[in-house]
Protein backbone atom coordinates (compact mmCIF):
# COMPACT_ATOMS: atom_id res chain seq x y z
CA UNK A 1 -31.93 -21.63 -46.67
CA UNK A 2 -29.08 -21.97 -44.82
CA UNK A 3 -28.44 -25.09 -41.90
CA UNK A 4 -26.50 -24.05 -39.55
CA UNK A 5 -25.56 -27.05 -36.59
CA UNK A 6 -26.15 -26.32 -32.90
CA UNK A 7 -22.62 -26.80 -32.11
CA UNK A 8 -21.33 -24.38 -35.10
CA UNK A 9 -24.04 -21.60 -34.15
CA UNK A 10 -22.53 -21.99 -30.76
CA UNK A 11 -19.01 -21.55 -31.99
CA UNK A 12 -19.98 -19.11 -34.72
CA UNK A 13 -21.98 -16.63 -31.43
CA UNK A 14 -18.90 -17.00 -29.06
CA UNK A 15 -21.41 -19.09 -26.31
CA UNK A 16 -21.68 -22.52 -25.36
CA UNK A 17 -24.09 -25.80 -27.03
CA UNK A 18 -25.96 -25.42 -24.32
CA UNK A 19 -26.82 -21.94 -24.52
CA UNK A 20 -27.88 -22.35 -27.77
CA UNK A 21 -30.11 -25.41 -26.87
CA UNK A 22 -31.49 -22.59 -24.26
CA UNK A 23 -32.55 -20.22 -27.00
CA UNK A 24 -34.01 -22.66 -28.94
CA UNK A 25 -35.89 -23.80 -26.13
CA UNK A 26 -37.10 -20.38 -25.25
CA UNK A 27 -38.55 -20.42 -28.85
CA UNK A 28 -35.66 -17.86 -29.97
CA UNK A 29 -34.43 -20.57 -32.35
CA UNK A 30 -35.95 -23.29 -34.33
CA UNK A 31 -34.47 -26.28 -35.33
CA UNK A 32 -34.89 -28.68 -37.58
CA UNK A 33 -33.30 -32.02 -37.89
CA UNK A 34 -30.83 -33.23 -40.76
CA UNK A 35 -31.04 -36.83 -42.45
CA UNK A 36 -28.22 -37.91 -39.98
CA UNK A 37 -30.38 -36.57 -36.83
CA UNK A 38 -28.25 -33.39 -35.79
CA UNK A 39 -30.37 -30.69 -35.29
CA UNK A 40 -29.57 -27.50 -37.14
CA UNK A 41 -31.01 -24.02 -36.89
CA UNK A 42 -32.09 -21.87 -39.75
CA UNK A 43 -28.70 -19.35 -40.23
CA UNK A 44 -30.60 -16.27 -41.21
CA UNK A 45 -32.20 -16.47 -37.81
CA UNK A 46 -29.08 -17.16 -36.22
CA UNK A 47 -27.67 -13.95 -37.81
CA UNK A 48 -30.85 -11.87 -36.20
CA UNK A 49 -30.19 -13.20 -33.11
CA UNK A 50 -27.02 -12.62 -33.35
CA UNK A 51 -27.12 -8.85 -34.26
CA UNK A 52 -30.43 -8.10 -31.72
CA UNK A 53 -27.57 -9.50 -29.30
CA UNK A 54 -24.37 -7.93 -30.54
CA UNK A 55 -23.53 -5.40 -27.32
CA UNK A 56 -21.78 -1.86 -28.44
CA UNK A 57 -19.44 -0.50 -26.89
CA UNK A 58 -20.24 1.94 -23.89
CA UNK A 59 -20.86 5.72 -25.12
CA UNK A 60 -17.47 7.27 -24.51
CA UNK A 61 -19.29 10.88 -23.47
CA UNK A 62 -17.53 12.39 -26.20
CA UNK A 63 -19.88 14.74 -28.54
CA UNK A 64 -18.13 12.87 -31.34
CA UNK A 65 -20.55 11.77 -34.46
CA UNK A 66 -18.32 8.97 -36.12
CA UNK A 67 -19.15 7.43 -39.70
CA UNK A 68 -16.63 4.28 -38.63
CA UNK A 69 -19.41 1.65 -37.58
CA UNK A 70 -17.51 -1.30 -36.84
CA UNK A 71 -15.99 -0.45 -33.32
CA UNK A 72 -14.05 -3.20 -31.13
CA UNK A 73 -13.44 -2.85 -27.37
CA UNK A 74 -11.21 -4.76 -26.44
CA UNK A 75 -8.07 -5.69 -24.46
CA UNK A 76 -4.27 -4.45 -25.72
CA UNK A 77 -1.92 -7.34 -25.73
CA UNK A 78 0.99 -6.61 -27.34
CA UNK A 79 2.94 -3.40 -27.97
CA UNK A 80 5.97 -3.33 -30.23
CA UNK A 81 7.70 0.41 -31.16
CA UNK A 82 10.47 1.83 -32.81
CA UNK A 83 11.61 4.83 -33.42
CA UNK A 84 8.84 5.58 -35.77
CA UNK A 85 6.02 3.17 -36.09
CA UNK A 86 4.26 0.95 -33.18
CA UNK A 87 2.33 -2.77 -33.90
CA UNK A 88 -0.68 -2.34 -31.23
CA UNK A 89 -2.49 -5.94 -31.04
CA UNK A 90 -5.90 -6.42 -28.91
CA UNK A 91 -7.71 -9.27 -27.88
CA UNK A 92 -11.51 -8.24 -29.04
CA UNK A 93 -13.74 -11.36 -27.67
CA UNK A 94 -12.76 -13.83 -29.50
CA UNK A 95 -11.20 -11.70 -32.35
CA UNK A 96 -7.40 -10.66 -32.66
CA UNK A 97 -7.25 -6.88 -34.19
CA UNK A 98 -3.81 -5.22 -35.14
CA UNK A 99 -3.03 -1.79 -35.66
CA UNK A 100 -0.25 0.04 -37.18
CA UNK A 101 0.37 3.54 -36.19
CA UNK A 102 3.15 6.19 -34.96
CA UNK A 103 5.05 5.22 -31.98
CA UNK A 104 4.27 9.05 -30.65
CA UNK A 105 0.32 7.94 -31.30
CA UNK A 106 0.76 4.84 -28.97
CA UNK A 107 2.62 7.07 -26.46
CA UNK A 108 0.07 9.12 -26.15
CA UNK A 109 -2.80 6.69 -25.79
CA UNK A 110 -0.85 5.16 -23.34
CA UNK A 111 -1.21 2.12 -24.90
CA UNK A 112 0.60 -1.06 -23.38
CA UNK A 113 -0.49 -4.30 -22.16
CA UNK A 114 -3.89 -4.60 -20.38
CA UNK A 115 -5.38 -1.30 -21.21
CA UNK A 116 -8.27 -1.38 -22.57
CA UNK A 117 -8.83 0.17 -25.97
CA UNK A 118 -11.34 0.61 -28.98
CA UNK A 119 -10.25 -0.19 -32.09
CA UNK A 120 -12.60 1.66 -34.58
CA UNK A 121 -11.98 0.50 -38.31
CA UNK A 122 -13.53 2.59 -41.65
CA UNK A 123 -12.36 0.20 -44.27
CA UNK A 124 -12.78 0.71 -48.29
CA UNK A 125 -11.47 -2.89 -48.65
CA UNK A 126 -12.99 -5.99 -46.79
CA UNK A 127 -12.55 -9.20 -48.00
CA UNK A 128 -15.49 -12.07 -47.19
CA UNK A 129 -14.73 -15.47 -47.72
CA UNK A 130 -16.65 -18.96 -47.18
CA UNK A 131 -16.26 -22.51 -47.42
CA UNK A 132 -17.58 -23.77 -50.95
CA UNK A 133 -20.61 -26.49 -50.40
């Protein structure tokens, strides 16, 4: 079973301590208490919290079926073109995504600083690291 402290959960969910303190409180969460006396909460509830609270983006209308699950909305920071290719960075919550594509693809989108844009990634390749205990 994995620990997980208050103040990481809170870091890990993108809210404050206190919020987490809330859930917990509103039975959402329990904790339990380490040797040192900093309560933790059980991580495999934190990650069903965490996905019964993970918002989607808004349905774009569009009578599009996608197989891409992993869709960011998100805000377009930075822009840089030449002639041929374009480096398209959003801000995604707390999560930086970067995109390479044609410079006549970002033209098109319209795509420049403080448009808002969804980044939707289909990856064969993802990489999952963690700290070693």
């Amino acid at each position: 079973m994995s620990m997980i402290r208050i103040r990481d959960a809170a870091v890990l969910l993108g809210v404050s301590d206190d919020t987490v303190r809330r859930w917990v409180s509103a039975g959402q969460l329990s904790t339990s208490g380490s040797r040192q006396g900093v309560a933790t909460v059980d991580g495999a509830q934190l990650a069903a919290l965490a996905r019964d609270r993970a918002r989607r983006p808004p349905d774009d209308g569009s009578a599009v079926l996608r197989s891409a699950r992993n869709r960011f909305t998100g805000l377009v920071t930075e822009v840089i073109a030449d002639g041929v290719m374009a480096q398209v960075s959003m801000q995604c919550g707390p999560f930086e995504v970067t995109s390479l594509m044609s410079s006549e693809a970002a033209r098109e989108l319209a795509l420049q600083p403080g448009v808002v844009a969804t980044a939707v990634v289909k990856a064969t390749t993802v990489i999952v690291e963690r700290r070693a205990d």
